[in-house]
Protein backbone atom coordinates (compact mmCIF):
# COMPACT_ATOMS: atom_id res chain seq x y z
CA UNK A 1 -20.28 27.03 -6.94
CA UNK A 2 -17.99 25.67 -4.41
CA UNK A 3 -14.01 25.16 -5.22
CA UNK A 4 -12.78 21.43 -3.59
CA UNK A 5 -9.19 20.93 -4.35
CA UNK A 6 -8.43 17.34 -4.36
CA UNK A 7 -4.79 16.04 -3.90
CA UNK A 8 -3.75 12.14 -4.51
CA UNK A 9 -1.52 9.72 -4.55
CA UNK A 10 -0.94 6.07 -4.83
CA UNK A 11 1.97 3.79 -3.67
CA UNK A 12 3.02 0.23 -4.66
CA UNK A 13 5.38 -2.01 -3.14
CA UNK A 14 6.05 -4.02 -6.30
CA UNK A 15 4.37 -3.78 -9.48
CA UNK A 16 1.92 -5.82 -8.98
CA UNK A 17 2.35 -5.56 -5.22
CA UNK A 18 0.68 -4.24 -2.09
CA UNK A 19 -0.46 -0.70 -2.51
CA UNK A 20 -2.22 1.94 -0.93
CA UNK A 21 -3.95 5.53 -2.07
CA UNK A 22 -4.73 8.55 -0.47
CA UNK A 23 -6.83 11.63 -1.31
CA UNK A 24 -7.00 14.64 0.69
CA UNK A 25 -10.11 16.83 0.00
CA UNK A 26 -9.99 20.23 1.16
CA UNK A 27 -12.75 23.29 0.77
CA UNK A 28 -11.14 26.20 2.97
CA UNK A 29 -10.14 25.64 6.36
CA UNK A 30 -11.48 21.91 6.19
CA UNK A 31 -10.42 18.85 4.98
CA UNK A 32 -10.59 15.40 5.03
CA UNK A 33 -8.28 12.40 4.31
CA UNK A 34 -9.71 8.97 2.65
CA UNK A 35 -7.28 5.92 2.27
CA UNK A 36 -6.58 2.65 1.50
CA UNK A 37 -5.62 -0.04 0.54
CA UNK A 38 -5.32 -3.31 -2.13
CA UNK A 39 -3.02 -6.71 -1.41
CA UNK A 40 -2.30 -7.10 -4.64
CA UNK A 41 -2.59 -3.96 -7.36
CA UNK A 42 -0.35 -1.62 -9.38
CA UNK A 43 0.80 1.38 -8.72
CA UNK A 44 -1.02 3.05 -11.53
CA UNK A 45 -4.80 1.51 -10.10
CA UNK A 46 -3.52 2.96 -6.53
CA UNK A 47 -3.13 6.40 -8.77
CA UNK A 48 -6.39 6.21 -10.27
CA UNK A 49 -8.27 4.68 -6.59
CA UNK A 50 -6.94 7.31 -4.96
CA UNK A 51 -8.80 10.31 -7.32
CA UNK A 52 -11.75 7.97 -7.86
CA UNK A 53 -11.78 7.78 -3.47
CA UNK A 54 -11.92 10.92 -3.65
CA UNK A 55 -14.41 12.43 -5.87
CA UNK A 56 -16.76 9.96 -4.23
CA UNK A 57 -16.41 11.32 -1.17
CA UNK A 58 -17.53 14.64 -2.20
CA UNK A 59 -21.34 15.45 -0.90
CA UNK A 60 -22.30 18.20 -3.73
CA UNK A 61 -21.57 19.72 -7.20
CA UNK A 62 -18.47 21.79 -6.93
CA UNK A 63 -15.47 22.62 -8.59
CA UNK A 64 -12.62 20.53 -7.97
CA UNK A 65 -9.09 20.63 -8.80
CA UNK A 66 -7.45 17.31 -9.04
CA UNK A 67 -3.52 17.71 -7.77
CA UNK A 68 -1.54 14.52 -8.59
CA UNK A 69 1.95 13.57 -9.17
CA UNK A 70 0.55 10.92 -11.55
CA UNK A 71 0.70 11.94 -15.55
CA UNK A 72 -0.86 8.47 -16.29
CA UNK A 73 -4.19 9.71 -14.42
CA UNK A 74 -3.68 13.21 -15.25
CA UNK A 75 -2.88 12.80 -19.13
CA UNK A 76 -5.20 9.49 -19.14
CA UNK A 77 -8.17 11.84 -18.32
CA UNK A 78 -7.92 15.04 -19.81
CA UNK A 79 -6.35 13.85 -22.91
CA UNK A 80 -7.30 10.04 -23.79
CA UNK A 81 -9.87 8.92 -21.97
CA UNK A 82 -12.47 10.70 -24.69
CA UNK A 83 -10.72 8.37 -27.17
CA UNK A 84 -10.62 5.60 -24.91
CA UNK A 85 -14.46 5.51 -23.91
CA UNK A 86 -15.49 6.31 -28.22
CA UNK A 87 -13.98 3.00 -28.87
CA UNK A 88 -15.65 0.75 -26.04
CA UNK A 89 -12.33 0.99 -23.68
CA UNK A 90 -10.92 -2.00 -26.24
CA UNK A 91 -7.18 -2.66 -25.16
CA UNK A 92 -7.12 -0.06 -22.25
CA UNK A 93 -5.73 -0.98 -18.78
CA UNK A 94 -7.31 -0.61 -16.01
CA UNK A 95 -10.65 0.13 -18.00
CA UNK A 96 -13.42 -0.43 -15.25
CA UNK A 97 -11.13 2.16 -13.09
CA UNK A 98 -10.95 4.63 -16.31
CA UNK A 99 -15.22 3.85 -16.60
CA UNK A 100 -15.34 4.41 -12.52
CA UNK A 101 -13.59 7.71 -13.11
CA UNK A 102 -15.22 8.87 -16.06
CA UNK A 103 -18.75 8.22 -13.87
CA UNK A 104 -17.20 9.83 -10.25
CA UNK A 105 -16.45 12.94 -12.11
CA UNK A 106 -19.84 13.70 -14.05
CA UNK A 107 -21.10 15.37 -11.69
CA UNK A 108 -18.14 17.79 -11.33
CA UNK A 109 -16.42 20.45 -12.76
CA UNK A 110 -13.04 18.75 -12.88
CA UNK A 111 -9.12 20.44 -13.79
CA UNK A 112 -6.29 18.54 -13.12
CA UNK A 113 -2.90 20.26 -12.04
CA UNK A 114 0.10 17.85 -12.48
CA UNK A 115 3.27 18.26 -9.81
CA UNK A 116 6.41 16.85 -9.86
CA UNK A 117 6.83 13.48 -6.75
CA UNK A 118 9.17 14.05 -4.18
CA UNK A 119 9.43 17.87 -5.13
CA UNK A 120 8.83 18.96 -1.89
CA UNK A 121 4.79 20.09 -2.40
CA UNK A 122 3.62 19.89 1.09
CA UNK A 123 0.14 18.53 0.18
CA UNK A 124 1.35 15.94 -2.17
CA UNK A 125 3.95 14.76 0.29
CA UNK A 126 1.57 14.34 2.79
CA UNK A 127 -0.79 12.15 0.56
CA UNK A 128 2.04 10.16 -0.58
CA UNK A 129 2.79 9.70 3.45
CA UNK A 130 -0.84 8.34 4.02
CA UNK A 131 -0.36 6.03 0.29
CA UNK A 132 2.80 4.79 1.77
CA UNK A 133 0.62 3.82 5.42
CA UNK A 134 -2.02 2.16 3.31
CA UNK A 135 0.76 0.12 1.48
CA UNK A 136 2.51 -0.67 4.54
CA UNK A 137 -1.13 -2.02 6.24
CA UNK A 138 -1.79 -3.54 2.81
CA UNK A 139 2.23 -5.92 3.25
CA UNK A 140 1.24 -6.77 6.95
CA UNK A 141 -1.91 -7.90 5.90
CA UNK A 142 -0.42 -9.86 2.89
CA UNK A 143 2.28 -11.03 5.52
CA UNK A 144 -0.53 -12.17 7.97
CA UNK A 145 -2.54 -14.60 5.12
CA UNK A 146 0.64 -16.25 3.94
CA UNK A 147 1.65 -17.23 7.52
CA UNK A 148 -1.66 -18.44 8.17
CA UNK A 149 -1.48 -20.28 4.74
């Protein structure tokens, strides 16, 4: 079975604010980005857009290895979400992203690998570049409806 090793990240310019997410897919020498963007989110549903983005994007069964900077998503998934989704998602946050998860990654063989923000990890740095281009498109486009309010 194939081995995709997915790395993500979300940004927020206020909490709730603008945000933007990137996840960068890669399966040996290729690789692909997908972004975006929200005018008005959180940084933990930019965190948990950003893997959901990316699982989506995938074509095929595989492995994948989910490498985030984000315990929420990483500890959310491997450790509560079973608890979460036994008792009907009651009084969880963000539940139809959890649900969207839980669905994106069925067909996969999913690990997640937590790394420390800002550490210096090239590949996390780099999706926390694109999350942070995505949040800056997501304040000029916020800018551009209030001056046209």
């Amino acid at each position: 079975m194939k081995s995709v090793i997915l790395h993500t990240d979300g940004a927020c310019s206020g909490n709730p604010g603008p945000g933007g997410y990137a996840a960068i897919l890669r399966y040996g020498e290729r690789e692909r980005a997908v972004c975006g963007y929200a005018c008005e989110t959180t940084n933990n549903r930019m965190e948990l857009t950003a893997v959901i983005a990316g699982l989506q994007a995938l074509k095929q069964p595989c492995d994948v290895e989910i490498v985030t900077d984000s315990k929420y998503v990483a500890d959310g998934f491997t450790r509560w979400l079973p608890n979460w989704a036994a008792k009907g998602f009651r009084k969880v946050k963000n539940a139809e992203l959890w649900q969207a998860l839980m669905e994106a990654a069925r067909p996969y063989q999913v690990r997640f690998t937590w790394v420390r923000g800002h550490a210096g990890h090239p590949d996390n740095e780099r999706a926390d570049r694109l999350a942070c281009e995505q949040r800056d498109a997501a304040l000029k486009e916020r800018a551009a409806q209030t001056s046209t309010s």
